[in-house]
C-alpha atoms as a PDB file:
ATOM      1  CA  UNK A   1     -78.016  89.324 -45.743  1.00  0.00           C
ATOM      2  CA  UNK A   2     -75.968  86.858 -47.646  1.00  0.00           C
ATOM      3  CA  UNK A   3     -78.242  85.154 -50.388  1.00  0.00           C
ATOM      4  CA  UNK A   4     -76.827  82.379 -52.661  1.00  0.00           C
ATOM      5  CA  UNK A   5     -78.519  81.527 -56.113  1.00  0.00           C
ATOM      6  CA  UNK A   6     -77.743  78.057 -57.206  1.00  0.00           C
ATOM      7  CA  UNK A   7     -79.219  75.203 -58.936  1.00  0.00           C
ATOM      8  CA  UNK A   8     -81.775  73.630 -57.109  1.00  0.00           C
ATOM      9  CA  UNK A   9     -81.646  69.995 -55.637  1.00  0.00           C
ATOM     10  CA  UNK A  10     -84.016  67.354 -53.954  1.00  0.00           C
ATOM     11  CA  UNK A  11     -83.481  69.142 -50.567  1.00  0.00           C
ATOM     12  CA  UNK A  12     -85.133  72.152 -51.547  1.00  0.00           C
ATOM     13  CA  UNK A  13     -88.059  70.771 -52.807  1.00  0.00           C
ATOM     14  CA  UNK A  14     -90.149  70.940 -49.558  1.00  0.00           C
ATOM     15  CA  UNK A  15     -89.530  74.726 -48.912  1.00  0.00           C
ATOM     16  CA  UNK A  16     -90.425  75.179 -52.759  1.00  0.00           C
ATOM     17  CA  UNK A  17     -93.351  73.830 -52.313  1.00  0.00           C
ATOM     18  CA  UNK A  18     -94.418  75.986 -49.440  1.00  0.00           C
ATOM     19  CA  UNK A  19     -92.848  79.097 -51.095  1.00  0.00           C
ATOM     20  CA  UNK A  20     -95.027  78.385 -53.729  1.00  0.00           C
ATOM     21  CA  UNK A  21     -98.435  77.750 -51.484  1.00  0.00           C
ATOM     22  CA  UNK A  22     -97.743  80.887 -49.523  1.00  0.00           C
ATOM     23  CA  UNK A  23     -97.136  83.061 -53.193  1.00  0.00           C
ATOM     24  CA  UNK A  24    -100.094  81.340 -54.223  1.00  0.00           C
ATOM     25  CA  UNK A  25     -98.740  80.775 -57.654  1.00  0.00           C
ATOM     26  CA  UNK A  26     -99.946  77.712 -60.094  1.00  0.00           C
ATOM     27  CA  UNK A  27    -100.089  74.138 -57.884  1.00  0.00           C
ATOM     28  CA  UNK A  28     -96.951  72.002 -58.973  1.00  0.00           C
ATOM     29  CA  UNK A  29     -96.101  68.438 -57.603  1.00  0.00           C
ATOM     30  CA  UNK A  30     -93.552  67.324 -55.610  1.00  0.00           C
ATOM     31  CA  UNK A  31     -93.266  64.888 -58.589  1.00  0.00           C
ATOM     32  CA  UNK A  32     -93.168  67.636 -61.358  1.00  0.00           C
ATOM     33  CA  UNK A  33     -90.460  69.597 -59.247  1.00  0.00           C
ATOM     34  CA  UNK A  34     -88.608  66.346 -58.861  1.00  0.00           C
ATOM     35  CA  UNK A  35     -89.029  65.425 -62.573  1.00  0.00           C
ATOM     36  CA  UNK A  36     -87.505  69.202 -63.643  1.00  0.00           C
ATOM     37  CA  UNK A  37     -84.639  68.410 -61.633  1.00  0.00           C
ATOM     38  CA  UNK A  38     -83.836  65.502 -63.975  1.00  0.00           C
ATOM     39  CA  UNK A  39     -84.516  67.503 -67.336  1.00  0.00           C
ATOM     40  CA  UNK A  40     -81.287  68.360 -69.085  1.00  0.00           C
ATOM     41  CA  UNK A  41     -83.595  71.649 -70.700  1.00  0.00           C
ATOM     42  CA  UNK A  42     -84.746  72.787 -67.364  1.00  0.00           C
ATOM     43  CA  UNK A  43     -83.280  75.637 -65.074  1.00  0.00           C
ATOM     44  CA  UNK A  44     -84.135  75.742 -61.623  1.00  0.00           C
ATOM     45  CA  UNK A  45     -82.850  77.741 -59.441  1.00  0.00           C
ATOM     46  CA  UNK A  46     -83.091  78.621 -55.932  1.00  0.00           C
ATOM     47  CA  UNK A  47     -81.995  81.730 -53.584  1.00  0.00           C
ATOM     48  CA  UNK A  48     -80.460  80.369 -49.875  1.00  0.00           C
ATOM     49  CA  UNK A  49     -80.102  82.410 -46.901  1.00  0.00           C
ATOM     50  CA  UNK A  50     -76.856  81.995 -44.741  1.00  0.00           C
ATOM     51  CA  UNK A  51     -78.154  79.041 -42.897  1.00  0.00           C
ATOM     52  CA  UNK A  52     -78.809  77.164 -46.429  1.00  0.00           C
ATOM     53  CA  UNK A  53     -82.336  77.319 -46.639  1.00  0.00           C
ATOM     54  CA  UNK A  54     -84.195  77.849 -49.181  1.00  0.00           C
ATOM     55  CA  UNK A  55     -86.097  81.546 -49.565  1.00  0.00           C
ATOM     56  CA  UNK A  56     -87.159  81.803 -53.291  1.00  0.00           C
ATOM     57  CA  UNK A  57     -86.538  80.280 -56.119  1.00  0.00           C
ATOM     58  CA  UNK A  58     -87.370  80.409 -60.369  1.00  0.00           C
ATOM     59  CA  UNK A  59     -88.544  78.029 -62.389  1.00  0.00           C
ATOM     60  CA  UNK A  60     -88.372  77.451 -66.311  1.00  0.00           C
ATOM     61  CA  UNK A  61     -87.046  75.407 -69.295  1.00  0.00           C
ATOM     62  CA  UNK A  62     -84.721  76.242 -72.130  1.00  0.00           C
ATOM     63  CA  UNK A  63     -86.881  75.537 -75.411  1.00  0.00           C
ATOM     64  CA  UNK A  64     -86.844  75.847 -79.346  1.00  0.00           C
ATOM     65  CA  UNK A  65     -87.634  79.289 -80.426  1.00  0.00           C
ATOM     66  CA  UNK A  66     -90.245  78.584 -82.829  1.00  0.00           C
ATOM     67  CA  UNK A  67     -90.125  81.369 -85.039  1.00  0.00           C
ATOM     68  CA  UNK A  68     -86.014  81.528 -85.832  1.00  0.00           C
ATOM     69  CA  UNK A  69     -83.789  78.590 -85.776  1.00  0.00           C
ATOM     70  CA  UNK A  70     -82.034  79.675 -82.195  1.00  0.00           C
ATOM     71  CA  UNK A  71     -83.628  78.805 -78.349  1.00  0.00           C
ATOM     72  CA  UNK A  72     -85.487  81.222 -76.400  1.00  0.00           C
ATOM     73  CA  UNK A  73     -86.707  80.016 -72.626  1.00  0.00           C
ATOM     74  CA  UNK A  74     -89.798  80.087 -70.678  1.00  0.00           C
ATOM     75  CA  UNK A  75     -90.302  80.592 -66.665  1.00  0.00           C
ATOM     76  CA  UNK A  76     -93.132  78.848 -65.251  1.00  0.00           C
ATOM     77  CA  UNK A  77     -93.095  80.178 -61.628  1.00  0.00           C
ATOM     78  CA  UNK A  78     -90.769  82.666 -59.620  1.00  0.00           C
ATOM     79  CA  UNK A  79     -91.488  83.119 -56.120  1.00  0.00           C
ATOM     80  CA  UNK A  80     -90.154  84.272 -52.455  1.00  0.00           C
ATOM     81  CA  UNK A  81     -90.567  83.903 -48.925  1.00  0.00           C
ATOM     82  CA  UNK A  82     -93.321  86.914 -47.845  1.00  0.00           C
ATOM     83  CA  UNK A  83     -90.576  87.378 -45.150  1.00  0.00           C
ATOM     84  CA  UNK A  84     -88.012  88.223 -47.773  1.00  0.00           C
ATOM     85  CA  UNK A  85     -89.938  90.294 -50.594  1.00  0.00           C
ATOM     86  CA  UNK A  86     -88.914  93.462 -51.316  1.00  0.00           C
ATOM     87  CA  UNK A  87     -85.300  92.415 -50.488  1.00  0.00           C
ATOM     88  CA  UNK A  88     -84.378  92.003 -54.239  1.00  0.00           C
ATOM     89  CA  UNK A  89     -84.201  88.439 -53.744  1.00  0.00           C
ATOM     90  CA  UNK A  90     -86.946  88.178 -57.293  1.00  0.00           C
ATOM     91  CA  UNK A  91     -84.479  90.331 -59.148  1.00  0.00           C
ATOM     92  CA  UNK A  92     -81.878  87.969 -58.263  1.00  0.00           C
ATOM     93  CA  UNK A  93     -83.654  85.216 -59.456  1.00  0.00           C
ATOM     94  CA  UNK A  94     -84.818  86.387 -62.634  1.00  0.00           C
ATOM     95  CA  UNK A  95     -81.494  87.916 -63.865  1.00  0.00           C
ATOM     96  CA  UNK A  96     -79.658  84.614 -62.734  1.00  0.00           C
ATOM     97  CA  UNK A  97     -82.312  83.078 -64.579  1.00  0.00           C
ATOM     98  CA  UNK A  98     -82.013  85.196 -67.990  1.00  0.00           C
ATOM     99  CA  UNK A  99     -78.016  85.452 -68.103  1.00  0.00           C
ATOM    100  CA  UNK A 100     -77.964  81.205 -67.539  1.00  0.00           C
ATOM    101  CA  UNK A 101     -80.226  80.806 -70.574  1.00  0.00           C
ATOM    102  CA  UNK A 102     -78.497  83.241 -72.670  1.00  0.00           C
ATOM    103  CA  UNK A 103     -75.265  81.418 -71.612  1.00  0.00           C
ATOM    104  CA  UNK A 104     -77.176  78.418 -73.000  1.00  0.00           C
ATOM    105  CA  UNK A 105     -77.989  80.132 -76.646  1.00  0.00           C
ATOM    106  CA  UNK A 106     -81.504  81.787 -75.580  1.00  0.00           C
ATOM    107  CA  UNK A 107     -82.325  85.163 -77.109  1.00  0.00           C
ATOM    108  CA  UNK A 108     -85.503  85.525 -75.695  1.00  0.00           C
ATOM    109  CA  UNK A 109     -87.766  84.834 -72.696  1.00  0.00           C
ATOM    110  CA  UNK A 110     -91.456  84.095 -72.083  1.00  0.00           C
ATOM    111  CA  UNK A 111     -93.828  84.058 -69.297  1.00  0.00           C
ATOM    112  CA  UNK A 112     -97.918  84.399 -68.619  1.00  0.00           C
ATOM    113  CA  UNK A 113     -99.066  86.070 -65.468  1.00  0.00           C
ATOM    114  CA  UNK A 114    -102.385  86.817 -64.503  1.00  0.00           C
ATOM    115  CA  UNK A 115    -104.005  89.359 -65.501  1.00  0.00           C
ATOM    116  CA  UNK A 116    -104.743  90.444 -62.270  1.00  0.00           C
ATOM    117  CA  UNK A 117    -101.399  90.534 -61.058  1.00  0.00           C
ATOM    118  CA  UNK A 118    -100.381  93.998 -61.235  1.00  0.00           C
ATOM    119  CA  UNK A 119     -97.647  94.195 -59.162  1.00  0.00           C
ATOM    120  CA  UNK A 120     -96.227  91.148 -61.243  1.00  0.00           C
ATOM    121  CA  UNK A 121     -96.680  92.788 -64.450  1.00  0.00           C
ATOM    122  CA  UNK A 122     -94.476  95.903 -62.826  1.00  0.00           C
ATOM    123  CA  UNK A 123     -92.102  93.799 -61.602  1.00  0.00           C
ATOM    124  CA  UNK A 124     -91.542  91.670 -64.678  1.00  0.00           C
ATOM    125  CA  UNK A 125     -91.777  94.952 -66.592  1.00  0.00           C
ATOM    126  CA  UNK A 126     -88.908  96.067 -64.914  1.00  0.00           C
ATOM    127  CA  UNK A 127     -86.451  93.184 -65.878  1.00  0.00           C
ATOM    128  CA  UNK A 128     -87.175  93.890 -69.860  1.00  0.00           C
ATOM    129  CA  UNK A 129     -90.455  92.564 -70.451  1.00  0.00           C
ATOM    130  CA  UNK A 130     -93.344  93.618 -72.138  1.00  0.00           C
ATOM    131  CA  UNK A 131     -96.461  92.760 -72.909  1.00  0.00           C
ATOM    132  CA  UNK A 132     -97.295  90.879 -76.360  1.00  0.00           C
ATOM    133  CA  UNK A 133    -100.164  89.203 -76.331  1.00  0.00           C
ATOM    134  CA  UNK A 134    -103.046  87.629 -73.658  1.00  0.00           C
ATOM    135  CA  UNK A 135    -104.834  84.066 -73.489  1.00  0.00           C
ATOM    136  CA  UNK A 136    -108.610  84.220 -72.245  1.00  0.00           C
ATOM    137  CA  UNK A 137    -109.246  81.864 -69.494  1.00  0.00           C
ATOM    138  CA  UNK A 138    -106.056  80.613 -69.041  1.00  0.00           C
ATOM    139  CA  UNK A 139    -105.985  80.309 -65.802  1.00  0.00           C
ATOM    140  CA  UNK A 140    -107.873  78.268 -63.578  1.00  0.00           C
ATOM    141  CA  UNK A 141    -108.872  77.978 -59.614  1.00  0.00           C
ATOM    142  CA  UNK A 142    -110.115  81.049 -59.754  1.00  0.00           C
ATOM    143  CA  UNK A 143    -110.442  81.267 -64.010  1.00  0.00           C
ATOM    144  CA  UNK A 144    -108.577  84.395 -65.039  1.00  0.00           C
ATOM    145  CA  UNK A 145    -107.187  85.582 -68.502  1.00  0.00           C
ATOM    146  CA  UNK A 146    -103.126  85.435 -68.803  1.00  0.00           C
ATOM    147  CA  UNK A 147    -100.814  88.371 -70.224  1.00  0.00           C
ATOM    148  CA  UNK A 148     -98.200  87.288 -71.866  1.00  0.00           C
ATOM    149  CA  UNK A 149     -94.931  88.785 -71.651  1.00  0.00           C
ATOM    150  CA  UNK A 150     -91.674  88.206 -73.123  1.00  0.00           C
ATOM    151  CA  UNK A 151     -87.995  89.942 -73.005  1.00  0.00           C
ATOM    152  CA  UNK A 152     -85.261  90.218 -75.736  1.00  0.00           C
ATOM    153  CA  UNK A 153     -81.625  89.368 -73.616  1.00  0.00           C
END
């Protein structure tokens, strides 16, 4: 299968969207996708199948590290087409992801996932990351606590 990761654009912004509803990940806007298109700190990018359509796609910003004067980033949501899981497609993502930021002066990423999300945790895990820290009640629709995870690159 021939997968291409690029930045995203306006035209993807509909399969997003359903990407996201089927991975059941945190409800975004149409609006708040549209407005991270237009922020010079945000990375979003997207994985296309041969025919140009969208089939996953990762989230996140560049921002101030807070603790050292250097950047780190943060990804909000990562998801794929159910069709397309276990096709690498999310490893894709998240390493295009991680070598763009450190292109960009990042030295570390962050992310929370639910607590609940095991096979998540494993997966995010794999890439580098490990657990630091949690935040009770984070999550809401259903209210679950959030692990928080971050990688050195």
């Amino acid at each position: 299968m021939n997968i291409e990761i690029a930045t995203a654009a306006e035209e993807h912004i509909e399969e997003v969207l359903s990407i996201g509803e089927e991975s059941g990940l945190s409800v975004w806007s149409r609006e708040a996708y549209n407005s991270e298109l237009a922020r010079p700190e945000s990375v979003f990018l997207v994985a296309t199948d041969a025919d140009s359509r969208c089939i996953g796609f990762v989230i996140g910003r560049l921002v101030p590290d807070t603790f050292v004067d250097s950047m780190a980033a943060e990804i909000y949501n990562i998801g794929v087409q159910r069709a397309h899981r276990r096709t690498h497609i999310g490893s894709r993502l998240i390493r295009s992801f991680t070598d763009l930021v450190a292109k960009n002066g990042a030295t570390k990423v962050f992310l929370e996932v639910r607590t609940g999300n095991l096979t998540a945790i494993e997966f995010y895990k794999k890439h580098g990351f490990e657990i630091y820290s949690s935040r009770r009640a984070f999550y809401s629709d259903p209210p679950e606590d959030a692990t928080l995870m971050r990688a050195i690159i």
